[in-house]
N, C-alpha and C. Protein backbone atom coordinates (compact mmCIF):
# COMPACT_ATOMS: atom_id res chain seq x y z
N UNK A 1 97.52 182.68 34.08
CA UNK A 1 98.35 183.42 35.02
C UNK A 1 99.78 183.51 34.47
N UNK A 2 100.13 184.90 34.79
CA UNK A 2 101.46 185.15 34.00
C UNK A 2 102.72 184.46 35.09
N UNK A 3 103.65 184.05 34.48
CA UNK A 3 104.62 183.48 35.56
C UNK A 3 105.90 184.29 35.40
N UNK A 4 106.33 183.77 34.11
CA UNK A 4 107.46 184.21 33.56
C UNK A 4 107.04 185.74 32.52
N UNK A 5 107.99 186.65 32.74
CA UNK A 5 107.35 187.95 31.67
C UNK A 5 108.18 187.79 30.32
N UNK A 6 108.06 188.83 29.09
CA UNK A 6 108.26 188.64 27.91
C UNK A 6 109.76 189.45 28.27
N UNK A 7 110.01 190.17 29.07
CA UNK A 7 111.33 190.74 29.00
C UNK A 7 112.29 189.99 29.90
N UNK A 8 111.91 188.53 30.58
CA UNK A 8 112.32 187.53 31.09
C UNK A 8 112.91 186.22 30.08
N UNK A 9 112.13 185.65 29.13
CA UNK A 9 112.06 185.16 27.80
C UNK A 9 112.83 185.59 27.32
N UNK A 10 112.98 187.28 26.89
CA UNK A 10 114.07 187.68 25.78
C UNK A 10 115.18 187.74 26.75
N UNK A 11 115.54 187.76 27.80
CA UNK A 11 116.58 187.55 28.25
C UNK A 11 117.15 186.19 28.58
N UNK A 12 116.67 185.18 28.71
CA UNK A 12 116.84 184.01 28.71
C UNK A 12 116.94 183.18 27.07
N UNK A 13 116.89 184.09 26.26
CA UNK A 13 116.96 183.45 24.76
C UNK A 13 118.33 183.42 24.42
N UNK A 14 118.98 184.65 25.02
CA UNK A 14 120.30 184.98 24.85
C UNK A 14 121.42 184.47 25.10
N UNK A 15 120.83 182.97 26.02
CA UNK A 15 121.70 182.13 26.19
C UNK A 15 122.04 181.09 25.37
N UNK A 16 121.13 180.46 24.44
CA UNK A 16 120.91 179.75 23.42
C UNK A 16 121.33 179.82 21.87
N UNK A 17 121.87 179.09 21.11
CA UNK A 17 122.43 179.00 19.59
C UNK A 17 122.10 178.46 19.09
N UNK A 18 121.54 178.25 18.04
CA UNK A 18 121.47 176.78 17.24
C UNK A 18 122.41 176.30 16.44
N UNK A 19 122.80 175.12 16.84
CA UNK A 19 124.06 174.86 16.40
C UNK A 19 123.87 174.03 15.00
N UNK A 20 122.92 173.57 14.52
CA UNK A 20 122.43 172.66 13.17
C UNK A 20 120.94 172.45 13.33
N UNK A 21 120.13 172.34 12.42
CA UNK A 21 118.73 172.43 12.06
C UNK A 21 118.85 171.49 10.38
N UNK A 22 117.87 170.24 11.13
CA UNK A 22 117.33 169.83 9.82
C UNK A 22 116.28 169.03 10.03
N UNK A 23 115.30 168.42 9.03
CA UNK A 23 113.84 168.93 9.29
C UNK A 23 113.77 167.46 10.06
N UNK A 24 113.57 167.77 11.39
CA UNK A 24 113.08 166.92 12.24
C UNK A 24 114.08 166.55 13.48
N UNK A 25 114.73 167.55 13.28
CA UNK A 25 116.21 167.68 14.19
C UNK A 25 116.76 169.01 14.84
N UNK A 26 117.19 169.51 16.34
CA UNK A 26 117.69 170.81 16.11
C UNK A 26 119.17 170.22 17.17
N UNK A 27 119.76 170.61 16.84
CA UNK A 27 120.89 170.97 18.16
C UNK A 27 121.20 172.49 18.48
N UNK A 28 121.11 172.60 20.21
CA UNK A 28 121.43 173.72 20.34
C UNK A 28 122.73 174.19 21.57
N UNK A 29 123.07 174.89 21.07
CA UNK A 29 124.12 175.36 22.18
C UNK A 29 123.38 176.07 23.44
N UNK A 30 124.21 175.82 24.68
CA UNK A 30 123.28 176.40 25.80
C UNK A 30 124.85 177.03 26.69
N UNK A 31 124.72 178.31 26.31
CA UNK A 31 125.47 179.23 27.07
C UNK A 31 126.00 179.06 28.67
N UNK A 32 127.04 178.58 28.95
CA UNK A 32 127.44 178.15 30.38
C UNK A 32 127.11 178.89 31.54
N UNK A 33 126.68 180.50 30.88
CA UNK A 33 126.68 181.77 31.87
C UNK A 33 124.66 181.73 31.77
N UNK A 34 124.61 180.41 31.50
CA UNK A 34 123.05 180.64 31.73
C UNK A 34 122.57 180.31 33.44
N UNK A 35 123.94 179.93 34.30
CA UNK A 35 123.63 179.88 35.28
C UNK A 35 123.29 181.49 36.34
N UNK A 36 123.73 182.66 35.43
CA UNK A 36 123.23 183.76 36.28
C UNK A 36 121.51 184.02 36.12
N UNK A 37 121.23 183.21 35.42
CA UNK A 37 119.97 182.96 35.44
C UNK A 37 118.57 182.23 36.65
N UNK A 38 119.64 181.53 37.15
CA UNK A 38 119.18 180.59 38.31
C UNK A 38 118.69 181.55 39.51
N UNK A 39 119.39 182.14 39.60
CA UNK A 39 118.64 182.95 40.82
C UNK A 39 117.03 183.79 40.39
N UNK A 40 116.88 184.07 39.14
CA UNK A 40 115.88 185.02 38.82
C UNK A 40 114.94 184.11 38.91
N UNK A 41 115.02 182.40 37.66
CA UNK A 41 114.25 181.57 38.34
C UNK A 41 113.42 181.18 39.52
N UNK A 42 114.50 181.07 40.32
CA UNK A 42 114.47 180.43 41.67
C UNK A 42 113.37 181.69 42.58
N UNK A 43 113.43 183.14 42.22
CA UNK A 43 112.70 184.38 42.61
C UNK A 43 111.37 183.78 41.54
N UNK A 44 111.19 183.75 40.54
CA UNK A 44 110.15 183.05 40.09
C UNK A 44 109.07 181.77 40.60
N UNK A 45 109.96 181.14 41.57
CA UNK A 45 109.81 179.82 42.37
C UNK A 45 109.27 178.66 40.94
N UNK A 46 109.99 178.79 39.87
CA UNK A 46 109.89 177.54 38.71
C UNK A 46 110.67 176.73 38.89
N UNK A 47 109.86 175.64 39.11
CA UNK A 47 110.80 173.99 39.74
C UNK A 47 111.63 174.02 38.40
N UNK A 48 113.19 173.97 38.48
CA UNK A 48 114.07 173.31 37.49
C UNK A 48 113.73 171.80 37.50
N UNK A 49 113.80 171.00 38.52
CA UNK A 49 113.75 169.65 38.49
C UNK A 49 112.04 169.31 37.46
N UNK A 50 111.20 170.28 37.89
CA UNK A 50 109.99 169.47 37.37
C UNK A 50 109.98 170.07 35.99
N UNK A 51 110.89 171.10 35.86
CA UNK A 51 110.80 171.96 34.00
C UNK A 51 110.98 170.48 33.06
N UNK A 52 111.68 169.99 33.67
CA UNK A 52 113.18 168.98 33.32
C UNK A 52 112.03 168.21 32.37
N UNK A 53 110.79 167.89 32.65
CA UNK A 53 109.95 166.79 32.51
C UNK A 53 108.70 167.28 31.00
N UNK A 54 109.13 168.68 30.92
CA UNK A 54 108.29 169.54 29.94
C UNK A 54 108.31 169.01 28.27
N UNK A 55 109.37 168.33 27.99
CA UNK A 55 109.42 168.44 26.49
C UNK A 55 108.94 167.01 26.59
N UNK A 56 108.70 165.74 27.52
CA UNK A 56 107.91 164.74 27.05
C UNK A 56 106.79 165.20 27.11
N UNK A 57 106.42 165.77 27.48
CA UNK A 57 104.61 166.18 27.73
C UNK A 57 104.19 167.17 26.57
N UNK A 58 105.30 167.60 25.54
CA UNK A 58 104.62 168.26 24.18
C UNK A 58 104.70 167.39 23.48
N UNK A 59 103.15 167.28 22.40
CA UNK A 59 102.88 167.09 21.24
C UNK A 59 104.09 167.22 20.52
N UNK A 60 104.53 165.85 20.39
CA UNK A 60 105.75 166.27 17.96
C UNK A 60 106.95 166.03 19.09
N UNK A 61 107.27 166.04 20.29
CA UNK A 61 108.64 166.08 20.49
C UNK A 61 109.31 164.36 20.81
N UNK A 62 109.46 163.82 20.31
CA UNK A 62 110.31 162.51 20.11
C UNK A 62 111.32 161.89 21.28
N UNK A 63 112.36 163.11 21.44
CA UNK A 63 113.08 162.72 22.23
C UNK A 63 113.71 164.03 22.35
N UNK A 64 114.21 164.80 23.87
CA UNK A 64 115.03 165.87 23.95
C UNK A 64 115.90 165.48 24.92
N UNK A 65 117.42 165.57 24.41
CA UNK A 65 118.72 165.29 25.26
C UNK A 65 119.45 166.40 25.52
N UNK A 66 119.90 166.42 26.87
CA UNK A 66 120.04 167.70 27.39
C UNK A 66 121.46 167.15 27.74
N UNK A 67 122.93 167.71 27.32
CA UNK A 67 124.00 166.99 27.32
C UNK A 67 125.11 168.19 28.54
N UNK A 68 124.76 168.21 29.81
CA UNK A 68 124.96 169.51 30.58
C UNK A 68 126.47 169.28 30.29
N UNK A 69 127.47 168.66 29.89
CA UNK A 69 128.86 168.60 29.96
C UNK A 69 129.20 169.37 28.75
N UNK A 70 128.42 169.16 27.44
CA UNK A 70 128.59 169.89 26.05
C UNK A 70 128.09 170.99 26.37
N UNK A 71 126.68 171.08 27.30
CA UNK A 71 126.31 172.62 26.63
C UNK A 71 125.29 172.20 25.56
N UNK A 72 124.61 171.08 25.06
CA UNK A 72 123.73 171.37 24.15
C UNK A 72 122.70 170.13 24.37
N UNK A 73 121.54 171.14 23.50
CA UNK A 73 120.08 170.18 23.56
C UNK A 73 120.19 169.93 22.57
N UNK A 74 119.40 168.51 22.25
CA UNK A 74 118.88 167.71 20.91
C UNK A 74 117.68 167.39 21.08
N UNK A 75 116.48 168.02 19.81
CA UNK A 75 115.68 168.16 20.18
C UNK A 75 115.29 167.10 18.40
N UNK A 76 114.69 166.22 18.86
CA UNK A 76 114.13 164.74 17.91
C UNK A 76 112.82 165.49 17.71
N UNK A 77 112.00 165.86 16.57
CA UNK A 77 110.72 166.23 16.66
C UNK A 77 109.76 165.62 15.46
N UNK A 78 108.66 165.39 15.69
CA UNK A 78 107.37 165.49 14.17
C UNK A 78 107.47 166.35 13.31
N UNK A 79 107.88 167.11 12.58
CA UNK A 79 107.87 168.46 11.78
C UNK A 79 106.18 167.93 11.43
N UNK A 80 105.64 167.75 11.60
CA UNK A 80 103.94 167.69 11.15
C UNK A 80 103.14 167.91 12.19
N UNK A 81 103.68 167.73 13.71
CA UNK A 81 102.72 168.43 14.61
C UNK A 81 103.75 169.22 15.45
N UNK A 82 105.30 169.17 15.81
CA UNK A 82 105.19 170.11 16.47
C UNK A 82 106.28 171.20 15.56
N UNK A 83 105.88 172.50 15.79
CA UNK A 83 105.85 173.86 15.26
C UNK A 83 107.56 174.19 15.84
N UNK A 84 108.20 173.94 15.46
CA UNK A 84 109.60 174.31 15.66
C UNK A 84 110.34 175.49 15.41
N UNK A 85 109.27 176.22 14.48
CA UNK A 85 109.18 177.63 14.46
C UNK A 85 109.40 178.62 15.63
N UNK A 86 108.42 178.02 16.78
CA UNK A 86 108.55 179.11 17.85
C UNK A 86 109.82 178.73 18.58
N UNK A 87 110.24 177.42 19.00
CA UNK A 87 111.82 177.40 19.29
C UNK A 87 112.54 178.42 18.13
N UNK A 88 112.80 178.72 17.33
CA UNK A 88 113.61 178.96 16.76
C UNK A 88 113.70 180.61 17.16
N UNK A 89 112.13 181.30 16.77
CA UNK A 89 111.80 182.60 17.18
C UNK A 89 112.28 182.89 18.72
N UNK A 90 112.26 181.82 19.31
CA UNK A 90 112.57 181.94 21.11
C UNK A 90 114.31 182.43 21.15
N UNK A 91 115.05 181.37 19.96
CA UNK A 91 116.38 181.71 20.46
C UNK A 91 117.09 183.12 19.19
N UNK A 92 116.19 183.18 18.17
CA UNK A 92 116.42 184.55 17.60
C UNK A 92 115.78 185.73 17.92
N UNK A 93 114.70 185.61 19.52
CA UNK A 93 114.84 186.57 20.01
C UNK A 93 113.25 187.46 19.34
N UNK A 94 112.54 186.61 18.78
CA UNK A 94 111.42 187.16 17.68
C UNK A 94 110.26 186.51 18.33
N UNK A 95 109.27 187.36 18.10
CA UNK A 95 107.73 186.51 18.35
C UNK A 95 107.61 185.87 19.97
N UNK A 96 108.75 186.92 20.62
CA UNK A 96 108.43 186.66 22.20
C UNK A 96 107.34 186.66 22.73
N UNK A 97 106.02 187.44 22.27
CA UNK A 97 104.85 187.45 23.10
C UNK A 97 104.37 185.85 22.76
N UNK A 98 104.91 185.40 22.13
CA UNK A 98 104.04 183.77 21.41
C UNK A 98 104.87 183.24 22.47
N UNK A 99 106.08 183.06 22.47
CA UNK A 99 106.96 182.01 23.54
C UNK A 99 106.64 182.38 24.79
N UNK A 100 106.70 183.74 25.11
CA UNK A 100 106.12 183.97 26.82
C UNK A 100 104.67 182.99 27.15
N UNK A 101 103.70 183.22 26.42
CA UNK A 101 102.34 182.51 26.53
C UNK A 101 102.21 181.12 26.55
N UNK A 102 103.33 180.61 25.35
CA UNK A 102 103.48 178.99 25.25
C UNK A 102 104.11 178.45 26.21
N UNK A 103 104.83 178.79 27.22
CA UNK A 103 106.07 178.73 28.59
C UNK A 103 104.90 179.11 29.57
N UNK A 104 104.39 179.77 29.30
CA UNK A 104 103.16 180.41 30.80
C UNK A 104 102.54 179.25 30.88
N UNK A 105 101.67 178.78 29.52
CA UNK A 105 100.77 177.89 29.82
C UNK A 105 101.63 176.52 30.12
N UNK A 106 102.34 176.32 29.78
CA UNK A 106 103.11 174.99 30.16
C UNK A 106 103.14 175.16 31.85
N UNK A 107 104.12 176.19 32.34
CA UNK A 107 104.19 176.43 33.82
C UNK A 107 103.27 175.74 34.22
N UNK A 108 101.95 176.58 34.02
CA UNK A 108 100.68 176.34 34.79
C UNK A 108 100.07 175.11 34.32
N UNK A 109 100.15 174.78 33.10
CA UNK A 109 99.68 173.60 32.73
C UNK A 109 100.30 172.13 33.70
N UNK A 110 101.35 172.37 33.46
CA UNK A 110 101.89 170.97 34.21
C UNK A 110 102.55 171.60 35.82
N UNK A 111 101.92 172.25 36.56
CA UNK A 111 102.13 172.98 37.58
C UNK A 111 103.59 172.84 38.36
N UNK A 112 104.34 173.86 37.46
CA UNK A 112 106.01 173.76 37.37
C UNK A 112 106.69 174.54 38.63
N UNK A 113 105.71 175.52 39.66
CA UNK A 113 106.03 176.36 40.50
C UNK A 113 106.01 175.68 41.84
N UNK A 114 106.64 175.59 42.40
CA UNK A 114 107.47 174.93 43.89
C UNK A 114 108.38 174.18 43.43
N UNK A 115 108.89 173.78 44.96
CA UNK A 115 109.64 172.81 44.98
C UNK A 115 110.71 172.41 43.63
């Protein structure tokens, strides 16, 4: 089931930078005006609080610190199982039909809608 659409994704990528990349490491910048975003969410009905819980539950991800005062994620990963590729395609805006599907199934996978 589709939750989020691909012209939802590419608009939500646009908030994101990568601020350094090295192999098993990303930091990213997270755009302050990503809060006009919240309402489209919230019309989505995708729990922010339960999203919050998504990157322990992937395969390869180590540790992700979400630093809301900086503005940036640190994302600790396996470079041998998880594919850091499609983060990257997510925030350059490329290979959206892959990130829409990988975000859908997560939604639904770890049932991210209410509350």
């Amino acid at each position: 089931m589709t939750i989020i659409s691909e012209q939802q994704i590419l608009k939500l990528s646009k908030y994101f930078s990568i601020i350094h990349h090295t192999k098993g490491r990303m930091r990213i910048a997270v755009n302050s005006k990503i809060k006009e975003m919240q309402k489209e969410l919230k019309t989505l009905n995708i729990s922010i609080d339960k999203a919050k819980d998504i990157p322990k539950k992937i395969d390869g991800i180590k540790e992700f610190k979400f630093i809301a005062l900086l503005g940036t994620i640190t994302i600790i990963y396996d470079e041998n199982i998880f594919n850091i590729q499609m983060v990257e395609d997510f925030i350059n805006g490329q290979n959206i039909k892959q990130a829409t599907d990988f975000i859908n199934t997560f939604i639904n996978k770890f049932n991210l809608t209410g509350g």
